[in-house]
Protein backbone atom coordinates (compact mmCIF):
# COMPACT_ATOMS: atom_id res chain seq x y z
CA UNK A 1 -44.66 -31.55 -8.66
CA UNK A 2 -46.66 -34.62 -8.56
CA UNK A 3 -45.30 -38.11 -8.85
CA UNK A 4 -46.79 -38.35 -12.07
CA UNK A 5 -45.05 -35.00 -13.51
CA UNK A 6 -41.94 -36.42 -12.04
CA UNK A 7 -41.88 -39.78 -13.52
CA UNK A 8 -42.06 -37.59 -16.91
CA UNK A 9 -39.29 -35.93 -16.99
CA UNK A 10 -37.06 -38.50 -15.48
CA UNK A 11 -38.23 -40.74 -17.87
CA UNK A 12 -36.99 -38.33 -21.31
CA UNK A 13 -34.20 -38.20 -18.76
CA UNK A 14 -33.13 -41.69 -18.92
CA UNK A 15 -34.07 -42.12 -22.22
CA UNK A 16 -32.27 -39.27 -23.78
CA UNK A 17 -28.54 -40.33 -21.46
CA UNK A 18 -28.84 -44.10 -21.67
CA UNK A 19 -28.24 -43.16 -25.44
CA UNK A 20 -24.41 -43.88 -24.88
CA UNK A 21 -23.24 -41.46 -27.68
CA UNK A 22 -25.52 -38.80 -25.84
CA UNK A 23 -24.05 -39.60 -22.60
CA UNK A 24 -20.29 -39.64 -24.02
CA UNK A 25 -20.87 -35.88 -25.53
CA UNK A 26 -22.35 -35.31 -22.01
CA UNK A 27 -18.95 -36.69 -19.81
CA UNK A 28 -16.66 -34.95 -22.66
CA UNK A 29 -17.95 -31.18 -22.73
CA UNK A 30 -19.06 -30.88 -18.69
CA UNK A 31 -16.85 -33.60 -16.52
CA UNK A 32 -12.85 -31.17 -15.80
CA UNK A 33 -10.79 -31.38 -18.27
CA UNK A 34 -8.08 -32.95 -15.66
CA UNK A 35 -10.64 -36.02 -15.46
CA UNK A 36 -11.51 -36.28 -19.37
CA UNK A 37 -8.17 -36.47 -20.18
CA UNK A 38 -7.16 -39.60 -18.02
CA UNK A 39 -10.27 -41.51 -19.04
CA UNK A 40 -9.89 -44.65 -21.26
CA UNK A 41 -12.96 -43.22 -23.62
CA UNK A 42 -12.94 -46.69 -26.01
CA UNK A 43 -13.77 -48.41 -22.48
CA UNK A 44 -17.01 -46.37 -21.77
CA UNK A 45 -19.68 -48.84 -20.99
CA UNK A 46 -23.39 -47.97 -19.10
CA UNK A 47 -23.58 -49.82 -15.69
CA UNK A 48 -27.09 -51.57 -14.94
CA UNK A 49 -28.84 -49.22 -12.11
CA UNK A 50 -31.32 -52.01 -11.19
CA UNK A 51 -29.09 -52.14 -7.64
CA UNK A 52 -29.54 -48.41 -7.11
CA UNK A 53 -33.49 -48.26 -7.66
CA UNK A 54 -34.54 -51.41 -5.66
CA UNK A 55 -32.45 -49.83 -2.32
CA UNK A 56 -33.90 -46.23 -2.95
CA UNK A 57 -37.61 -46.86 -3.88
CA UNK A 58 -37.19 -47.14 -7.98
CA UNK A 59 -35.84 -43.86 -8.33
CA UNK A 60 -34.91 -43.73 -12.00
CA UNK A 61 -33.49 -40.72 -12.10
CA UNK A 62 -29.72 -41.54 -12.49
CA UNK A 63 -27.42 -43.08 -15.17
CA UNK A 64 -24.36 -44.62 -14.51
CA UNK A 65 -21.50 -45.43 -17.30
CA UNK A 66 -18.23 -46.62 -16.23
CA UNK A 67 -14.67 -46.51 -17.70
CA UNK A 68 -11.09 -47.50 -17.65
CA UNK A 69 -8.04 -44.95 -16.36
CA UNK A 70 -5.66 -44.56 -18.44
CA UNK A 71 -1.75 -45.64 -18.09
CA UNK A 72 -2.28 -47.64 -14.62
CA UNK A 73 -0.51 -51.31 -14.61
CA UNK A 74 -3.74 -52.43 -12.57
CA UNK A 75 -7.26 -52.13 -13.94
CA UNK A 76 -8.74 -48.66 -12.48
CA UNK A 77 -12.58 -48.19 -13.17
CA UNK A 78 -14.00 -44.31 -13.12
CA UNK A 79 -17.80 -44.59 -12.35
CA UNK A 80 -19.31 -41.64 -14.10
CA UNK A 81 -22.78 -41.04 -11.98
CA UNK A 82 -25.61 -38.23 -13.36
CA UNK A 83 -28.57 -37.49 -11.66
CA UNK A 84 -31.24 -35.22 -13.19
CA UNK A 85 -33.19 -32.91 -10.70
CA UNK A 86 -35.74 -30.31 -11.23
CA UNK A 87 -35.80 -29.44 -7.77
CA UNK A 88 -32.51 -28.77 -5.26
CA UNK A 89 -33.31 -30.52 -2.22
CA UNK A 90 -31.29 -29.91 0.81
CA UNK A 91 -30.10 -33.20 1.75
CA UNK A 92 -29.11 -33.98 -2.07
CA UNK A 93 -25.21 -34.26 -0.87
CA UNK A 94 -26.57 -36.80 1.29
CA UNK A 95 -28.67 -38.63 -1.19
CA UNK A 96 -25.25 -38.57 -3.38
CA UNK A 97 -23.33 -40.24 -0.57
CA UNK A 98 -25.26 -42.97 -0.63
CA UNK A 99 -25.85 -43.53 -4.61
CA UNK A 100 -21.47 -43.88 -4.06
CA UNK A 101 -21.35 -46.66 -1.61
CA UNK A 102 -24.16 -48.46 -3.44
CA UNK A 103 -22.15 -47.93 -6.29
CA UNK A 104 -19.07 -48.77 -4.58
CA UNK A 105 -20.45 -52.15 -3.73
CA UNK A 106 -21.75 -53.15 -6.65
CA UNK A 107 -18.42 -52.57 -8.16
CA UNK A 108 -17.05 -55.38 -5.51
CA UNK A 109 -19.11 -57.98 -7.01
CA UNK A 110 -18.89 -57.21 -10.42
CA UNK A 111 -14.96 -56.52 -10.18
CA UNK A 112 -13.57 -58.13 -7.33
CA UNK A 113 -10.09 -58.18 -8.40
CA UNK A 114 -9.64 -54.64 -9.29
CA UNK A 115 -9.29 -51.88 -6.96
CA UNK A 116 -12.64 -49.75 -5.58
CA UNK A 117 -13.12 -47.33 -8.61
CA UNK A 118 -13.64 -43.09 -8.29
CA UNK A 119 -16.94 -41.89 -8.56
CA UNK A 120 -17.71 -38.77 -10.02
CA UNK A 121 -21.38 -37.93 -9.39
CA UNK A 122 -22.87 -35.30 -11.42
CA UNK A 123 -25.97 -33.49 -11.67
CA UNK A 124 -28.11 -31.70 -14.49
CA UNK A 125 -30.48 -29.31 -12.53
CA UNK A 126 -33.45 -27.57 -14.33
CA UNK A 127 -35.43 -26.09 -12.05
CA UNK A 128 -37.76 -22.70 -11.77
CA UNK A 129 -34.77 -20.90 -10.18
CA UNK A 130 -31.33 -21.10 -9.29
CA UNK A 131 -29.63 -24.39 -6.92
CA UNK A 132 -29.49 -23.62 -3.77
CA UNK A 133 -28.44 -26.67 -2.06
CA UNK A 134 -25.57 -27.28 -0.16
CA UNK A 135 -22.43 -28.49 -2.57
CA UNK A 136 -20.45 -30.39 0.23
CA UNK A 137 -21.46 -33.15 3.09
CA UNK A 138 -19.52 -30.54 5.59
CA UNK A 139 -21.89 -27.77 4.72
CA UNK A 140 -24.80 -29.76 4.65
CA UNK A 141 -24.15 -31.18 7.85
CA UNK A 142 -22.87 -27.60 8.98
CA UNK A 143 -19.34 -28.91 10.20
CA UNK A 144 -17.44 -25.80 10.74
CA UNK A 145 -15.00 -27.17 13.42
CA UNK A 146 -11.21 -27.62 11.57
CA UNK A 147 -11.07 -30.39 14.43
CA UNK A 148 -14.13 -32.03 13.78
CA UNK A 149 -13.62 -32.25 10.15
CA UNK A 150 -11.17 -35.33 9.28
CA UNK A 151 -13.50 -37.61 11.39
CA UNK A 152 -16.56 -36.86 8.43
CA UNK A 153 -16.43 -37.90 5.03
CA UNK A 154 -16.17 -34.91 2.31
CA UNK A 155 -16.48 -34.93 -1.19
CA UNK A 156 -18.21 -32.63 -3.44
CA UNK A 157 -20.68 -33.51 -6.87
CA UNK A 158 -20.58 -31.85 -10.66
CA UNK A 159 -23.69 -29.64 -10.92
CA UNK A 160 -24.81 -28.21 -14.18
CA UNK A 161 -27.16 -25.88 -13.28
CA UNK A 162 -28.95 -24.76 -16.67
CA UNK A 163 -31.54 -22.14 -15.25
CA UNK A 164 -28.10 -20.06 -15.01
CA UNK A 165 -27.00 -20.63 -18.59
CA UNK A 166 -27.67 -19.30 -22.14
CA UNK A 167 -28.19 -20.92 -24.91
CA UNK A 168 -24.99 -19.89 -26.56
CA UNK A 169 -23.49 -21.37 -23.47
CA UNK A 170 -24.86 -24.73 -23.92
CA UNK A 171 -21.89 -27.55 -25.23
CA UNK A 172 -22.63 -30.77 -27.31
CA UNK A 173 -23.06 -32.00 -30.31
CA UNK A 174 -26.61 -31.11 -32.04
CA UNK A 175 -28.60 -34.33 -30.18
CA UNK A 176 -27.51 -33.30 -27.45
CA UNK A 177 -27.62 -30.02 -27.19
CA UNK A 178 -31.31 -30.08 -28.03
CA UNK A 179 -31.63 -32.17 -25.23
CA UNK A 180 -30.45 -29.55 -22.93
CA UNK A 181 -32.27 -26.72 -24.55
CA UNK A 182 -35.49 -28.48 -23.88
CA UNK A 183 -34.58 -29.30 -20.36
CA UNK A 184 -33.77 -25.66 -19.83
CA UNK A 185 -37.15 -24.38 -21.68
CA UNK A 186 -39.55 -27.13 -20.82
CA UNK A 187 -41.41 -24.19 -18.45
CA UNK A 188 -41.28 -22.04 -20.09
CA UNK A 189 -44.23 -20.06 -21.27
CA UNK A 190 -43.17 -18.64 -24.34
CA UNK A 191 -41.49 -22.72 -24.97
CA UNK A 192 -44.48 -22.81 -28.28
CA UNK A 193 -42.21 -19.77 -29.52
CA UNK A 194 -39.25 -21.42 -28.64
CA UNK A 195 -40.24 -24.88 -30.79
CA UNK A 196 -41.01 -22.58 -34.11
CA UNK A 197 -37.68 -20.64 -33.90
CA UNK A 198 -34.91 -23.03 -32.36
CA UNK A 199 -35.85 -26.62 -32.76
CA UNK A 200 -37.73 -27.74 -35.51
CA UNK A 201 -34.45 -26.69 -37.47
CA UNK A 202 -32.65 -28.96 -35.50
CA UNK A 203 -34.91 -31.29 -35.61
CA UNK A 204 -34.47 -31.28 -39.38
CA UNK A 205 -30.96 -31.88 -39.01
CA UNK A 206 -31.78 -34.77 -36.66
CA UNK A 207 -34.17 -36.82 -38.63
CA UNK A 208 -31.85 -37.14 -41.45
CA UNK A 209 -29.86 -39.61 -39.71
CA UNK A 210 -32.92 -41.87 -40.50
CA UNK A 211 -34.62 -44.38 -37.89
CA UNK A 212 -33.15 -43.63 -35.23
CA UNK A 213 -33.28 -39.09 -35.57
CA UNK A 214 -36.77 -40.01 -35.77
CA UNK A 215 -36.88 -42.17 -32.69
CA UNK A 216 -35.23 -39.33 -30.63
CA UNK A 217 -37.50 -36.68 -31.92
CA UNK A 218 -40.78 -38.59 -31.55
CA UNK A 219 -39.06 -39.05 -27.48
CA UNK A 220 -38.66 -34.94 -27.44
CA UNK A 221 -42.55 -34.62 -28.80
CA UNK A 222 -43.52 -37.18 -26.37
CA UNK A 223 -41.85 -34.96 -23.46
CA UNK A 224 -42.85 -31.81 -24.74
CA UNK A 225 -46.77 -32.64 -24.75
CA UNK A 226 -46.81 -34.66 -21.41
CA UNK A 227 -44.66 -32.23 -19.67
């Protein structure tokens, strides 16, 4: 994929999920239950990301919203992290890793008297064929020794892999669940098929919530024909 290619889908990307009510629908259907129910949903805010893209090279392929916890005495943050990827490269664990301690230190100097948040990173992958990366820093680094193991870090990411999922399978209100179902489809060959049958009923629906329906579906025709 060329840079240019790249920059256009991460772009719809972080156009669609800087949409906060997008992003919310996003957290509530794919983030565990166990986590969705703890999280202090009238306190989800997006974080800025310049800090992230100046130390790794302008990437602007993630979105970061935070929130409150629930029922603690002190102020606990939740950082909510998603990266988009339509390729699964090996070190992507790795990659993660570092997105967390960036993350981790912005959240110092922007909170400095609350404790060092949780970050839940989280992944929508929509690639030719199935992920195939490694899901935890002990795998990718290929630690396999039970004594070598507490000395390295381990955590592992979210990963909604939508090559491996139907339609019918796809969550979300209706913006959002377009959003998805062109993600999945964008190679698809068939995808002019696709737009007759599936969307442009949806995207009915969507432009009778006036200016800004319209605004999202002139984004999706804007993808659609560059991509």
């Amino acid at each position: 994929m060329s840079d240019s290619q790249d920059q256009i889908h991460n772009n719809f990307f972080h156009y669609q999920f800087t949409n906060p009510e997008t992003a919310l629908d996003y957290f509530q259907n794919y983030c565990p239950q166990s986590l969705v129910n703890v999280i202090d949903w009238s306190t989800f805010t997006l974080a800025p990301t310049d800090f992230t893209q100046k130390a790794l090279k302008n990437r602007r392929s993630d979105v970061i919203y935070y929130a409150q916890l629930k029922g603690k005495e002190e102020t606990v943050y939740v950082h909510l992290h998603l990266e988009h990827q339509k390729t699964s490269p090996k070190n992507m664990v790795w990659r993660l890793l570092l997105y967390m301690a960036l993350i981790w230190m912005q959240h110092e100097k922007q909170f400095p008297d609350t404790p060092i948040s949780l970050v839940f990173p989280m992944i929508i992958y929509h690639g030719k064929s199935g992920w195939n990366a490694p899901m935890t820093l002990h795998e990718f680094l290929g630690v396999t020794d039970p004594l070598l193991q507490p000395f390295i870090p381990n955590f592992t990411y979210s990963l909604l892999d939508l090559t491996g999922l139907s339609d019918e399978e796809i969550q979300g209100k209706l913006l959002l669940e377009v959003v998805l179902k062109i993600l999945k489809h964008i190679d698809d060959q068939g995808i002019s098929d696709y737009l007759l049958d599936e969307l442009i009923p949806c995207w009915q629906e969507l432009s009778e919530d006036g200016k800004t329906g319209l605004e999202y579906i002139e984004s999706m025709l804007n993808y659609l024909y560059r991509a």
